[in-house]
PDB file of N, CA and C in Angstrom:
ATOM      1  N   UNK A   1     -55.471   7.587 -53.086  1.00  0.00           N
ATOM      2  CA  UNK A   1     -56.356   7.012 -52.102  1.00  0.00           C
ATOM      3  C   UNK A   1     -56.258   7.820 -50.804  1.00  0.00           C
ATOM      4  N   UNK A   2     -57.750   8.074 -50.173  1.00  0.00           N
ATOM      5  CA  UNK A   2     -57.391   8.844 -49.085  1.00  0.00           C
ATOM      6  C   UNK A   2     -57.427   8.223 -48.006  1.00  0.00           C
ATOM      7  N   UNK A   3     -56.256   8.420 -47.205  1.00  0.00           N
ATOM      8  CA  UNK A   3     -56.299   7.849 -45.394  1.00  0.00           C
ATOM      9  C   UNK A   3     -57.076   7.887 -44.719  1.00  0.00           C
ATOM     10  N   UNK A   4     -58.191   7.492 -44.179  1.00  0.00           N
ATOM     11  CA  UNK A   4     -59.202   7.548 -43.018  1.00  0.00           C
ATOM     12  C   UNK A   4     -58.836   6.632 -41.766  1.00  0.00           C
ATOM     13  N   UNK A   5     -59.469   7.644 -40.907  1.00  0.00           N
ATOM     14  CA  UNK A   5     -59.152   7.090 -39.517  1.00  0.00           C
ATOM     15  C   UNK A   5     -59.895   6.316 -38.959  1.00  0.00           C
ATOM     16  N   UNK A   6     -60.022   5.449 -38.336  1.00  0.00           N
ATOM     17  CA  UNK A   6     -61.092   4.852 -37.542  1.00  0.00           C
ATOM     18  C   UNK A   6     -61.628   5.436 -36.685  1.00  0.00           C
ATOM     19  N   UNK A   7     -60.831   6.454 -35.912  1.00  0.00           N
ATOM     20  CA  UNK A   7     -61.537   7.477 -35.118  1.00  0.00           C
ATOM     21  C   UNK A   7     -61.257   8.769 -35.043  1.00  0.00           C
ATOM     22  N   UNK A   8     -61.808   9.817 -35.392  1.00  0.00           N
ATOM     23  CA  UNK A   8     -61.065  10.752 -35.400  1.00  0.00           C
ATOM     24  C   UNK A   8     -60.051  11.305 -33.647  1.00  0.00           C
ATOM     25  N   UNK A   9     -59.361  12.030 -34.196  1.00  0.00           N
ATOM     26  CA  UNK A   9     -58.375  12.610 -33.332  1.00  0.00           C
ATOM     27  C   UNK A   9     -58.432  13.813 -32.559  1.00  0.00           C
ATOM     28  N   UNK A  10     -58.072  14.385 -31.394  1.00  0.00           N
ATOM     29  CA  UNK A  10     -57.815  15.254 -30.653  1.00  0.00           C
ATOM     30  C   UNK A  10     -56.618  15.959 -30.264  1.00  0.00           C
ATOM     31  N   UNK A  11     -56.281  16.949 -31.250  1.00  0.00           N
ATOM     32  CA  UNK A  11     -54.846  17.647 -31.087  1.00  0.00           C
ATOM     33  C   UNK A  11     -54.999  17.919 -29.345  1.00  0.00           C
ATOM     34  N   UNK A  12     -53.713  17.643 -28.791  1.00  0.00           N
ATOM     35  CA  UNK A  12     -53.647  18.252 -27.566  1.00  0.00           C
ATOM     36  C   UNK A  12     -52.346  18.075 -27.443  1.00  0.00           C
ATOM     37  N   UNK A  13     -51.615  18.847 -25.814  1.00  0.00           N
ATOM     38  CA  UNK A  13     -50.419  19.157 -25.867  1.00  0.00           C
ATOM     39  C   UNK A  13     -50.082  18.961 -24.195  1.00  0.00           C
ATOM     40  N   UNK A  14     -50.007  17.729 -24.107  1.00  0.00           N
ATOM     41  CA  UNK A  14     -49.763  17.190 -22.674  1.00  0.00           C
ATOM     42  C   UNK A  14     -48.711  16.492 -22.217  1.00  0.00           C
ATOM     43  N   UNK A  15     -48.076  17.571 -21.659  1.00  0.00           N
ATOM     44  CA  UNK A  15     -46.673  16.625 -21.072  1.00  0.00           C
ATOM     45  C   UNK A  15     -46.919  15.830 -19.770  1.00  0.00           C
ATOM     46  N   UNK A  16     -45.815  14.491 -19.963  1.00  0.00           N
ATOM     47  CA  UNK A  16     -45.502  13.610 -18.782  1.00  0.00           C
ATOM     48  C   UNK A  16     -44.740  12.923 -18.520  1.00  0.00           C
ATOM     49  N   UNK A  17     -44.899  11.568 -18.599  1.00  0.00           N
ATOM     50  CA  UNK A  17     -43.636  10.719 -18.253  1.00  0.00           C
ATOM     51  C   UNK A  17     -44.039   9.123 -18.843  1.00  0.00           C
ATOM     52  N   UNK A  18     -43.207   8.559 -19.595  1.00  0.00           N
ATOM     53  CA  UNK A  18     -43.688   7.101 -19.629  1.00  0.00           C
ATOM     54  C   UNK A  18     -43.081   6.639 -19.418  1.00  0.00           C
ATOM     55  N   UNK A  19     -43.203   5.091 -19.081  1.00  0.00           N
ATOM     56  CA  UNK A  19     -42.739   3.851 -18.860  1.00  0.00           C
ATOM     57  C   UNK A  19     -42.856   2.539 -19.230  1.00  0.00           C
ATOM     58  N   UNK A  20     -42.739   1.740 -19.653  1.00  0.00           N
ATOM     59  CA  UNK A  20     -42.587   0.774 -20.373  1.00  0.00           C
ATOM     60  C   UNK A  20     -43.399  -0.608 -19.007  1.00  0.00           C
ATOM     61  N   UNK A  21     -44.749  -0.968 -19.975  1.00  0.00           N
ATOM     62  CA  UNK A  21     -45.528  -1.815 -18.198  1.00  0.00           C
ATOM     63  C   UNK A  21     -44.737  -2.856 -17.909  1.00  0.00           C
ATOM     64  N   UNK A  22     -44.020  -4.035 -18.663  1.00  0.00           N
ATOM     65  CA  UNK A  22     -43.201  -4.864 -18.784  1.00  0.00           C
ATOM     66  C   UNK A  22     -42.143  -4.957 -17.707  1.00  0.00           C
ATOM     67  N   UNK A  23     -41.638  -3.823 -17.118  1.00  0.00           N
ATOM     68  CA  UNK A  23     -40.582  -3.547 -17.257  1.00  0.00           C
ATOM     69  C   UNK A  23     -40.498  -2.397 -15.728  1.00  0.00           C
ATOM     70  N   UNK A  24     -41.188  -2.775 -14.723  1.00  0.00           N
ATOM     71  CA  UNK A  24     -41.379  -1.717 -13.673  1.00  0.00           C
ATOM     72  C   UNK A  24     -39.920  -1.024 -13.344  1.00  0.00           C
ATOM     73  N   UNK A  25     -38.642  -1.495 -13.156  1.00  0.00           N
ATOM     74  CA  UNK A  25     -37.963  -0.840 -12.636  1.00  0.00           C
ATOM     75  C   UNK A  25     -36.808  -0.237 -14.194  1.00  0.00           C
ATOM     76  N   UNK A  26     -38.270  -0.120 -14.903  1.00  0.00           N
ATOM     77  CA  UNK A  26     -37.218   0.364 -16.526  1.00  0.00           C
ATOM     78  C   UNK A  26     -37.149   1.887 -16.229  1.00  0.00           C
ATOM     79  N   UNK A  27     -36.404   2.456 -17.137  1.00  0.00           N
ATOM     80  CA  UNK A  27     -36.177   3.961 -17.602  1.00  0.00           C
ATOM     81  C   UNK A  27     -37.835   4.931 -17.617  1.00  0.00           C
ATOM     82  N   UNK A  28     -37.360   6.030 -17.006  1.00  0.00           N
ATOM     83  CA  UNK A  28     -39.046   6.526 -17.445  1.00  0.00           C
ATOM     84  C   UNK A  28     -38.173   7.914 -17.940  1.00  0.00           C
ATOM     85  N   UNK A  29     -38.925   8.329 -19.215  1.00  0.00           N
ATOM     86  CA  UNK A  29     -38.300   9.308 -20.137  1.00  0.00           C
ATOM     87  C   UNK A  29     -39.804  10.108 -20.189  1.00  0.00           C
ATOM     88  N   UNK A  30     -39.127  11.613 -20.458  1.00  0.00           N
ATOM     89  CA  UNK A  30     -40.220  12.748 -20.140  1.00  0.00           C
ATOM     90  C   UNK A  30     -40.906  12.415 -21.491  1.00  0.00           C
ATOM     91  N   UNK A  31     -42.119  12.651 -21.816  1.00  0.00           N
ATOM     92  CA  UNK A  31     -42.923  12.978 -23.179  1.00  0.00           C
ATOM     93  C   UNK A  31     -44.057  13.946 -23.109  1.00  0.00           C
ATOM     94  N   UNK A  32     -44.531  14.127 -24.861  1.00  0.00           N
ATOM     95  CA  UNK A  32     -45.970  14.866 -24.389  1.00  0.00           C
ATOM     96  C   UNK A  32     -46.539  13.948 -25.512  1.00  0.00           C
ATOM     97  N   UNK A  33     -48.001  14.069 -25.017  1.00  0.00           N
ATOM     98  CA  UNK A  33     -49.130  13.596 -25.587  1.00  0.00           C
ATOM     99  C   UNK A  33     -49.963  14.847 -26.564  1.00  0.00           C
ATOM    100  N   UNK A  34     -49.224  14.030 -27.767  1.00  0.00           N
ATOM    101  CA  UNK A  34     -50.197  14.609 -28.876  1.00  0.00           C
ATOM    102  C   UNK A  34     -51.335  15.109 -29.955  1.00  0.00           C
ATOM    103  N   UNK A  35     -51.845  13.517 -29.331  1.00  0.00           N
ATOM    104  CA  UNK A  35     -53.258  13.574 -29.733  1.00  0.00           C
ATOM    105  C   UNK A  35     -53.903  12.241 -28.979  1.00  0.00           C
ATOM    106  N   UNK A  36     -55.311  12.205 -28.632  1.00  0.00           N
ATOM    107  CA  UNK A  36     -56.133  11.620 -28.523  1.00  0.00           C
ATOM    108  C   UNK A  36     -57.021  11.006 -29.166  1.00  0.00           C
ATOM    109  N   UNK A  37     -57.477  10.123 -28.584  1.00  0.00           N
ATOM    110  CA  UNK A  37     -58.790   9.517 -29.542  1.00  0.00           C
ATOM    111  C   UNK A  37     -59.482   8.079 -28.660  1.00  0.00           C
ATOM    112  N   UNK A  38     -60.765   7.732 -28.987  1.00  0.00           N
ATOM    113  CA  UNK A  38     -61.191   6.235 -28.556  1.00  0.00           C
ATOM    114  C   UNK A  38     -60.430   5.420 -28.409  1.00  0.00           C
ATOM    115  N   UNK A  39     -59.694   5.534 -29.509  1.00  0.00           N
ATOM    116  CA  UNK A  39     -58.901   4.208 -29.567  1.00  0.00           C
ATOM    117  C   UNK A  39     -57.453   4.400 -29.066  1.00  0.00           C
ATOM    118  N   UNK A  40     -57.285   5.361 -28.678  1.00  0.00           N
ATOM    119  CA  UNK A  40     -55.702   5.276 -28.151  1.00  0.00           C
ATOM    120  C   UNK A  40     -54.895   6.738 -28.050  1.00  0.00           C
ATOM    121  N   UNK A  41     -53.943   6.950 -28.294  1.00  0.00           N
ATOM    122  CA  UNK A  41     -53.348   7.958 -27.973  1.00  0.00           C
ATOM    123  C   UNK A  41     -51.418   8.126 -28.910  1.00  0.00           C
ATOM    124  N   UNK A  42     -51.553   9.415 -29.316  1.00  0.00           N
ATOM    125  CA  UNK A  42     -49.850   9.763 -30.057  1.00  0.00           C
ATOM    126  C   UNK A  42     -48.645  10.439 -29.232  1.00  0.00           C
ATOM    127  N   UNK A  43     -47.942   9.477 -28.913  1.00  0.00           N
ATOM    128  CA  UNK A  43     -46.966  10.247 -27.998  1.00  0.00           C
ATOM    129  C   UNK A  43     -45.478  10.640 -28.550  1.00  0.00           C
ATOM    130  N   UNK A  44     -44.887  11.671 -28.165  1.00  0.00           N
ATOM    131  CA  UNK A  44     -43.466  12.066 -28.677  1.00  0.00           C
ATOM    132  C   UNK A  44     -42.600  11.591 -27.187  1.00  0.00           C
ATOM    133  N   UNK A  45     -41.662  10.978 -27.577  1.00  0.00           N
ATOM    134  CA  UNK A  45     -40.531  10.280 -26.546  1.00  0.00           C
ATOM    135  C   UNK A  45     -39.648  11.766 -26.895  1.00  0.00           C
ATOM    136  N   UNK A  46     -39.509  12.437 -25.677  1.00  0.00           N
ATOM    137  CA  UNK A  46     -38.577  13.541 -25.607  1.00  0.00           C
ATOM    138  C   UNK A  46     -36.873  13.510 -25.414  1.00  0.00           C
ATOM    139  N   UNK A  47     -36.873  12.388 -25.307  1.00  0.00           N
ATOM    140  CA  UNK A  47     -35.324  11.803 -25.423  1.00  0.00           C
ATOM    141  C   UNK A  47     -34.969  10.403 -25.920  1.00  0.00           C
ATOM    142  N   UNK A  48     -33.979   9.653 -26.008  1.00  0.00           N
ATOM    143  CA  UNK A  48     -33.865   8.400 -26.828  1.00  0.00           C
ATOM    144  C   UNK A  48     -34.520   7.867 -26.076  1.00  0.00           C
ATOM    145  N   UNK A  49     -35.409   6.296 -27.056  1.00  0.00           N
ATOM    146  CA  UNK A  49     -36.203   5.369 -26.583  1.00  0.00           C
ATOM    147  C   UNK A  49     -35.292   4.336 -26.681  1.00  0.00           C
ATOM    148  N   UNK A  50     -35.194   3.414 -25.695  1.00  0.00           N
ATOM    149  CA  UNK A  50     -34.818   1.657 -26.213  1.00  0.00           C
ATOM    150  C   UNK A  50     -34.814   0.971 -27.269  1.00  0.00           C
ATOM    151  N   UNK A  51     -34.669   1.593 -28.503  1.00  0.00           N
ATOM    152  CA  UNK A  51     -35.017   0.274 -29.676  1.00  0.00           C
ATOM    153  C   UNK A  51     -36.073   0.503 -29.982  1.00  0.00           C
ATOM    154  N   UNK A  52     -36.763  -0.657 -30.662  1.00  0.00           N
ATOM    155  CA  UNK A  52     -38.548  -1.004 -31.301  1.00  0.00           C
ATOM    156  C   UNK A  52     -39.050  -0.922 -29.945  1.00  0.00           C
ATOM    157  N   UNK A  53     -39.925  -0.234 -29.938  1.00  0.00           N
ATOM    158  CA  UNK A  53     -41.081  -0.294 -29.186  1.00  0.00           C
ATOM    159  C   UNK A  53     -42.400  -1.126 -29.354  1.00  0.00           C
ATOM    160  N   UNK A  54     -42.479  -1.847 -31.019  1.00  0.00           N
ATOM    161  CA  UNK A  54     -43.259  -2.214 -31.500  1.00  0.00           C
ATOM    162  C   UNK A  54     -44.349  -3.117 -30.143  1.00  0.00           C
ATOM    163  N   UNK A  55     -45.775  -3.487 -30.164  1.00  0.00           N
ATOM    164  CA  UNK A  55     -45.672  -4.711 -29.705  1.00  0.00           C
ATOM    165  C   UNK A  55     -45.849  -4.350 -28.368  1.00  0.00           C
ATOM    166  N   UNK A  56     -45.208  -3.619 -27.603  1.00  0.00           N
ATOM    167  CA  UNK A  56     -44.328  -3.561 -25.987  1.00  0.00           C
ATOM    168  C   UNK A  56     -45.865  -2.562 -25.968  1.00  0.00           C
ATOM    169  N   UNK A  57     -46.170  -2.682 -24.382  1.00  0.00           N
ATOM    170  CA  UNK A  57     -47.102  -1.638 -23.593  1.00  0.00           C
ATOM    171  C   UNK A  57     -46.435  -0.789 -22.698  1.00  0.00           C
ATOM    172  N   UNK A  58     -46.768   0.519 -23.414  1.00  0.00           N
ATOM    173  CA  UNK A  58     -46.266   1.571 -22.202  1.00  0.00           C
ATOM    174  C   UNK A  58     -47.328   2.508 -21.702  1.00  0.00           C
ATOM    175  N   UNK A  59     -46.714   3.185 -20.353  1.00  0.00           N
ATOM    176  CA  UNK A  59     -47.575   3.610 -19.188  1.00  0.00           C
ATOM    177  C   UNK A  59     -47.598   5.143 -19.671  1.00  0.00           C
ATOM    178  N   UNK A  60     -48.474   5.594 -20.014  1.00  0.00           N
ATOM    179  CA  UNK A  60     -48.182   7.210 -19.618  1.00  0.00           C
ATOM    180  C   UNK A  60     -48.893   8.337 -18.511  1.00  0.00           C
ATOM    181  N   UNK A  61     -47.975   8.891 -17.803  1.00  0.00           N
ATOM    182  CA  UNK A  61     -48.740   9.387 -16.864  1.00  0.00           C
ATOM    183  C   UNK A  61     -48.730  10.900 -17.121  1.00  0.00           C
ATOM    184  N   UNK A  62     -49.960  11.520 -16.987  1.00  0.00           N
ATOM    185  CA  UNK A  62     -49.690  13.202 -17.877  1.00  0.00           C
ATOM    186  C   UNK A  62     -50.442  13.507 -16.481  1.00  0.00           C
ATOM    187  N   UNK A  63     -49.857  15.472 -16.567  1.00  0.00           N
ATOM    188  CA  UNK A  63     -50.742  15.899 -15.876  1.00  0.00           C
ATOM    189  C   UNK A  63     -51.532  17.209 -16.928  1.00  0.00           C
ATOM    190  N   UNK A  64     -53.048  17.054 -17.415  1.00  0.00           N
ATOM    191  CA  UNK A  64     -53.385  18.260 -18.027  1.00  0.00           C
ATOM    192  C   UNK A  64     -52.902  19.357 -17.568  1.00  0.00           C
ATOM    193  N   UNK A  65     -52.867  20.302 -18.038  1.00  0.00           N
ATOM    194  CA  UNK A  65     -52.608  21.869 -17.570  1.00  0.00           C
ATOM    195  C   UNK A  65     -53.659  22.395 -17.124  1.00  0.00           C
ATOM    196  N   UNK A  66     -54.374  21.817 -16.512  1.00  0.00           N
ATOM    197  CA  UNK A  66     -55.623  22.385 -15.829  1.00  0.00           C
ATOM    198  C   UNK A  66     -55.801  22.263 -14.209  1.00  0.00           C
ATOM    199  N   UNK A  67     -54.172  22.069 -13.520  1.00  0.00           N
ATOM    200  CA  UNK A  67     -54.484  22.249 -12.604  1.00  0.00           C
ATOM    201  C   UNK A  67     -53.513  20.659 -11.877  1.00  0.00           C
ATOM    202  N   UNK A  68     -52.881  21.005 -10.995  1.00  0.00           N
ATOM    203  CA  UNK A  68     -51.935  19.824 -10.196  1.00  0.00           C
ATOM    204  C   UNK A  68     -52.400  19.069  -9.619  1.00  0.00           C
ATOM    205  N   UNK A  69     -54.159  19.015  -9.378  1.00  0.00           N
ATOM    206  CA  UNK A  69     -54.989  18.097  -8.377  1.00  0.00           C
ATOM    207  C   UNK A  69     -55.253  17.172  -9.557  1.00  0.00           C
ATOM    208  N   UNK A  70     -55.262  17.393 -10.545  1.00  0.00           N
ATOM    209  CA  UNK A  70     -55.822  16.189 -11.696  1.00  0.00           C
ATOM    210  C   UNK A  70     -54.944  15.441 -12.050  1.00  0.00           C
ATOM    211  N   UNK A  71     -54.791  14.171 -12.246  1.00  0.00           N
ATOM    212  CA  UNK A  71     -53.636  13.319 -12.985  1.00  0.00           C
ATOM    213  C   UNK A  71     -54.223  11.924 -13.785  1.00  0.00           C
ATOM    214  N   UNK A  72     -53.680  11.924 -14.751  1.00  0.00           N
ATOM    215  CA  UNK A  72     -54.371  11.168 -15.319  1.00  0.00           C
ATOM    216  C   UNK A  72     -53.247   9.901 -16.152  1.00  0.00           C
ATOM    217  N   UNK A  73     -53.357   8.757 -15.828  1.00  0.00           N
ATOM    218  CA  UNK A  73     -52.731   7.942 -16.667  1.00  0.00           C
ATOM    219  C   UNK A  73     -53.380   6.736 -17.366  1.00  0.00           C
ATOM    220  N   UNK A  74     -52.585   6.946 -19.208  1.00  0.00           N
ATOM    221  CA  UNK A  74     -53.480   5.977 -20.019  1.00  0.00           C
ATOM    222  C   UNK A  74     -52.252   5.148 -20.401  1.00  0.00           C
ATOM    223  N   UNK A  75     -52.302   3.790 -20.726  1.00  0.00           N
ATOM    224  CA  UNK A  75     -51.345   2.818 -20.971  1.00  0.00           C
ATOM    225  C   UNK A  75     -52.351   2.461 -22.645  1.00  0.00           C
ATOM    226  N   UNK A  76     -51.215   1.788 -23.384  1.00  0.00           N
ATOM    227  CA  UNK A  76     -51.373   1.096 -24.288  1.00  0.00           C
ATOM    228  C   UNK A  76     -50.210   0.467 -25.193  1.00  0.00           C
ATOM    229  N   UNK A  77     -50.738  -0.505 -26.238  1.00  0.00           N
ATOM    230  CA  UNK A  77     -50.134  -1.247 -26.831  1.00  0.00           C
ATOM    231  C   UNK A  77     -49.249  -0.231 -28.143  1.00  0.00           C
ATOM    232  N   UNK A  78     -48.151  -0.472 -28.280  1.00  0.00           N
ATOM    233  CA  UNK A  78     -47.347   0.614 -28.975  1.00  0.00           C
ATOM    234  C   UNK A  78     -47.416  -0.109 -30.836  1.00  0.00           C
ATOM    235  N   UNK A  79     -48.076   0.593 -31.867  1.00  0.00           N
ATOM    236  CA  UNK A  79     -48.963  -0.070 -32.621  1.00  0.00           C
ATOM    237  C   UNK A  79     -48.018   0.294 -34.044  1.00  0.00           C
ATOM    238  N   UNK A  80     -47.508   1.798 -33.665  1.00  0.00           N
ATOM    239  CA  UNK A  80     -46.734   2.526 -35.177  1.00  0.00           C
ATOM    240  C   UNK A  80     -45.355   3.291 -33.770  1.00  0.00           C
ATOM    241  N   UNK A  81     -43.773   2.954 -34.661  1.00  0.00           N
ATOM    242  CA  UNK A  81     -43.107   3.763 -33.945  1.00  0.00           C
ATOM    243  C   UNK A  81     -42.615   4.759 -35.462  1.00  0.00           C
ATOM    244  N   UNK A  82     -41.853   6.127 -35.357  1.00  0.00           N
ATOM    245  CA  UNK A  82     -41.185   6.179 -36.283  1.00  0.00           C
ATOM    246  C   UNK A  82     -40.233   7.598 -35.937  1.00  0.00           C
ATOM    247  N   UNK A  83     -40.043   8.124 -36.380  1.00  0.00           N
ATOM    248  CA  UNK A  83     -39.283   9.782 -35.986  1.00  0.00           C
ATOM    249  C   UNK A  83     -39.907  10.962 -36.503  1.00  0.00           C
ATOM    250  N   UNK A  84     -39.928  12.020 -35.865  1.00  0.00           N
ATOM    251  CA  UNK A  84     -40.123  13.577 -36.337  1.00  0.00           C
ATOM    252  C   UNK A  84     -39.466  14.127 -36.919  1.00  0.00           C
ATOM    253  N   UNK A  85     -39.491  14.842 -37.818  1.00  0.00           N
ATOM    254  CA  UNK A  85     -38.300  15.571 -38.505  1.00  0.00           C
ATOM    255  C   UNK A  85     -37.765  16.578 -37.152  1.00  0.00           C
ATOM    256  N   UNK A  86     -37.612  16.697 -36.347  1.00  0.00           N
ATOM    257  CA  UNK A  86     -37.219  16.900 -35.617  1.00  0.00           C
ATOM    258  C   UNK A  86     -36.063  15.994 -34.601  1.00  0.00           C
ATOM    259  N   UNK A  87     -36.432  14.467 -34.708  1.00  0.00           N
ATOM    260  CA  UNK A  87     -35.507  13.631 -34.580  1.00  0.00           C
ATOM    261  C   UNK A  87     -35.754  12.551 -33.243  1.00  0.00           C
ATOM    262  N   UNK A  88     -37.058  13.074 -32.815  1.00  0.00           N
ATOM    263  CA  UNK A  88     -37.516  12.608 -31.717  1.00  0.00           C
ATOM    264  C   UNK A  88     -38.211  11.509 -32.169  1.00  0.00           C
ATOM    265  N   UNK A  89     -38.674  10.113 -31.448  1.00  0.00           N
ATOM    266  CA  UNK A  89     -38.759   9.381 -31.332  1.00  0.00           C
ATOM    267  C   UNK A  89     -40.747   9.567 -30.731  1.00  0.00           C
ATOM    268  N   UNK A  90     -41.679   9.191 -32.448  1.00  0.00           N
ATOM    269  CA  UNK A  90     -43.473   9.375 -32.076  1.00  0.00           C
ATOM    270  C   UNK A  90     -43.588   7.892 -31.825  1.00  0.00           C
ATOM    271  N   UNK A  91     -44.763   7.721 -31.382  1.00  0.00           N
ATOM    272  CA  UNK A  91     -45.430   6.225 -31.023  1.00  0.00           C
ATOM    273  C   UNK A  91     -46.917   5.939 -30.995  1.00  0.00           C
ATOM    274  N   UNK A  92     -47.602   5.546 -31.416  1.00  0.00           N
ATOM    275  CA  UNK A  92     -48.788   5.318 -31.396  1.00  0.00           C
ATOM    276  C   UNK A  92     -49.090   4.649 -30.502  1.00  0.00           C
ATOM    277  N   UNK A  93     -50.101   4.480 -29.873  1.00  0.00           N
ATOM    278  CA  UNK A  93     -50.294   3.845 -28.325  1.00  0.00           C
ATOM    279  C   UNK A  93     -51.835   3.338 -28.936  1.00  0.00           C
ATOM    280  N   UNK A  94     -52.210   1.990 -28.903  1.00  0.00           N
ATOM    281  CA  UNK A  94     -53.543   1.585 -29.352  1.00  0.00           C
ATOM    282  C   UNK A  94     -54.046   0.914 -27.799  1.00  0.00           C
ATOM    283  N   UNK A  95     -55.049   1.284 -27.029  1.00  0.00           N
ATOM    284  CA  UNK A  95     -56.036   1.512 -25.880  1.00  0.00           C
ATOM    285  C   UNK A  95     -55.803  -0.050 -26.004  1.00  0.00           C
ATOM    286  N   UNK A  96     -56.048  -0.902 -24.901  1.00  0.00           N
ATOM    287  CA  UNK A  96     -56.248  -2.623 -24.576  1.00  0.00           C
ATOM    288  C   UNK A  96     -56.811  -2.445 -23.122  1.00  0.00           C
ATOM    289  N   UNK A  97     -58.368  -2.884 -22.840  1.00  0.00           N
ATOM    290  CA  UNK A  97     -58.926  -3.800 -21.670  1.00  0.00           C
ATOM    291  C   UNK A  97     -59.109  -2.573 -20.932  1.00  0.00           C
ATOM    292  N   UNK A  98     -59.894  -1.388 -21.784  1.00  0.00           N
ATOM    293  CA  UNK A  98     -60.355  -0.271 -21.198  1.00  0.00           C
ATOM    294  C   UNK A  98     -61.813  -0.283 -20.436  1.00  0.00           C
ATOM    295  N   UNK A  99     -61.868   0.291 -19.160  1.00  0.00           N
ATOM    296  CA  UNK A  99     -63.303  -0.815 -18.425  1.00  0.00           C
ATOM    297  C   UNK A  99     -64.476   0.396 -19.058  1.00  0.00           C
ATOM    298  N   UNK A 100     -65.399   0.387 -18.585  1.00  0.00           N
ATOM    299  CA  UNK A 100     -66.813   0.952 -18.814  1.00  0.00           C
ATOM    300  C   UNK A 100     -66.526   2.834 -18.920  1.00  0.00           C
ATOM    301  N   UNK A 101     -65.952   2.876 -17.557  1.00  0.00           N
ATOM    302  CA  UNK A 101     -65.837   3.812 -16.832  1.00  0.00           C
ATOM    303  C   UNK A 101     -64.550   4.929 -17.885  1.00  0.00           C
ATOM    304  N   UNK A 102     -63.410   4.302 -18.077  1.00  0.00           N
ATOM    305  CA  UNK A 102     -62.863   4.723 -19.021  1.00  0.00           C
ATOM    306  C   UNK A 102     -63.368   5.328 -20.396  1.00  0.00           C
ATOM    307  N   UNK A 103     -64.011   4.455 -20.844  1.00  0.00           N
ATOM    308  CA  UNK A 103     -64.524   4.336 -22.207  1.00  0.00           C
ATOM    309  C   UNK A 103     -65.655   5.640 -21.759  1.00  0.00           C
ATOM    310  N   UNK A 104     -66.311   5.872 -21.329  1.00  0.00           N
ATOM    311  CA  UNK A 104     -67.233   7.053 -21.021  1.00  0.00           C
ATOM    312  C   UNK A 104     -66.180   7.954 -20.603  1.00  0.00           C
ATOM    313  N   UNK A 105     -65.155   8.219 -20.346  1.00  0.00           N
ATOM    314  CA  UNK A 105     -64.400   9.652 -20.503  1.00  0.00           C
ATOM    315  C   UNK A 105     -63.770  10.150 -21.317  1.00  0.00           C
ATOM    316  N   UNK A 106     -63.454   8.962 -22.394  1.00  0.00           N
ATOM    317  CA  UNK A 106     -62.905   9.144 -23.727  1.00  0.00           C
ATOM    318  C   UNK A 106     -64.157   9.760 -24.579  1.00  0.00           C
ATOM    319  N   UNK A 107     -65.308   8.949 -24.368  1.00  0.00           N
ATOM    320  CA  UNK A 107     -66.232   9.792 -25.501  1.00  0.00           C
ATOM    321  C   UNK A 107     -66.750  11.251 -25.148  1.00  0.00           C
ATOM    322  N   UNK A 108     -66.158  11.557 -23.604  1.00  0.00           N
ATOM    323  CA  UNK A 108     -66.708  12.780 -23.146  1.00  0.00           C
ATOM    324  C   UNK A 108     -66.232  13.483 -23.850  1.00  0.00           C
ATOM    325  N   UNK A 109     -64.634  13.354 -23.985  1.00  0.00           N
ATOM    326  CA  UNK A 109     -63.559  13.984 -24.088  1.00  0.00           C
ATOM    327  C   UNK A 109     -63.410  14.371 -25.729  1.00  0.00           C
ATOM    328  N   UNK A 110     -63.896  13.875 -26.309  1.00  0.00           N
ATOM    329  CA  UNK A 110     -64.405  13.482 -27.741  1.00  0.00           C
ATOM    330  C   UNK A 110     -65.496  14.457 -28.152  1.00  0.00           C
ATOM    331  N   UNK A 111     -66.785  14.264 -27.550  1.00  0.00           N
ATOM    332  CA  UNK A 111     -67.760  14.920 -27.813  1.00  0.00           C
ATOM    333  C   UNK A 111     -67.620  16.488 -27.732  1.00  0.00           C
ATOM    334  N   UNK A 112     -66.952  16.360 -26.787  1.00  0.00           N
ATOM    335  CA  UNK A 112     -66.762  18.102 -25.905  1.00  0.00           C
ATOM    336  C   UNK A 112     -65.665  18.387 -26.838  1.00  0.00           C
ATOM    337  N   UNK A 113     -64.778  17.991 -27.440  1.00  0.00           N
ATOM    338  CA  UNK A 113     -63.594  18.341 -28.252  1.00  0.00           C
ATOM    339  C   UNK A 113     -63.117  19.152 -26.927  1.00  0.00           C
ATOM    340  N   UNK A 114     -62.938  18.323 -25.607  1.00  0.00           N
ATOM    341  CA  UNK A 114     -61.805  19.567 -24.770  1.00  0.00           C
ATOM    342  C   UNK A 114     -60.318  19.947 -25.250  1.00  0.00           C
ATOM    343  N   UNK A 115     -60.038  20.224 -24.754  1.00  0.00           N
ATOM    344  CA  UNK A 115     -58.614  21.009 -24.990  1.00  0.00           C
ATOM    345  C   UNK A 115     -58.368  21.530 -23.530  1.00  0.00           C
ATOM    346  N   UNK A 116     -57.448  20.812 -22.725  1.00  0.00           N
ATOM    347  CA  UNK A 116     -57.340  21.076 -21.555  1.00  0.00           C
ATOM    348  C   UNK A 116     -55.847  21.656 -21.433  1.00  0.00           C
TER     349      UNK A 116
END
């Protein structure tokens, strides 16, 4: 049986920082953002995470490589956790209570297949 996505994906390679929304004065651990999409976003935790993440909403704040005036942060609901053969700690981040305005930069971002 083959896997299909609900939306397709956007390889990209964006480092930043997350944080856990729950939890303002929690740990913020470096990451990069792996892929994109409508519906949410794949992140690698670059050092140990807390436990299950399952469930929990975290903050991520990236800056593209296109420049130090841009910053961009997407939060979401943490949907799949599991490890890299590498040993690092991936997470699936599923998008919640994204306004108008959002949602039209995701499909930009989509359409254009950027790669920033």
């Amino acid at each position: 049986m083959e896997l299909r996505r609900r939306a397709p994906r956007i390889k990209i390679d964006w480092l930043g920082r997350c944080r856990l929304d729950d939890e303002p004065d929690s740990a913020v651990w470096d990451c990069q953002v792996i892929d994109i999409s409508l519906l949410g976003v794949g992140v690698e935790l670059l050092r140990d995470c807390p436990g299950d993440l399952i469930g929990r909403v975290l903050v991520v704040d990236v800056e593209p490589p296109i420049g130090k005036s841009v910053r961009l942060q997407v939060s979401g609901q943490v949907m799949n956790q599991g490890k890299t053969p590498q040993g690092l700690t991936r997470v699936g981040l599923q998008f919640v209570g994204l306004s108008d305005t959002e949602i039209a930069v995701l499909e930009v971002i989509e359409q254009l297949r950027m790669f920033w």
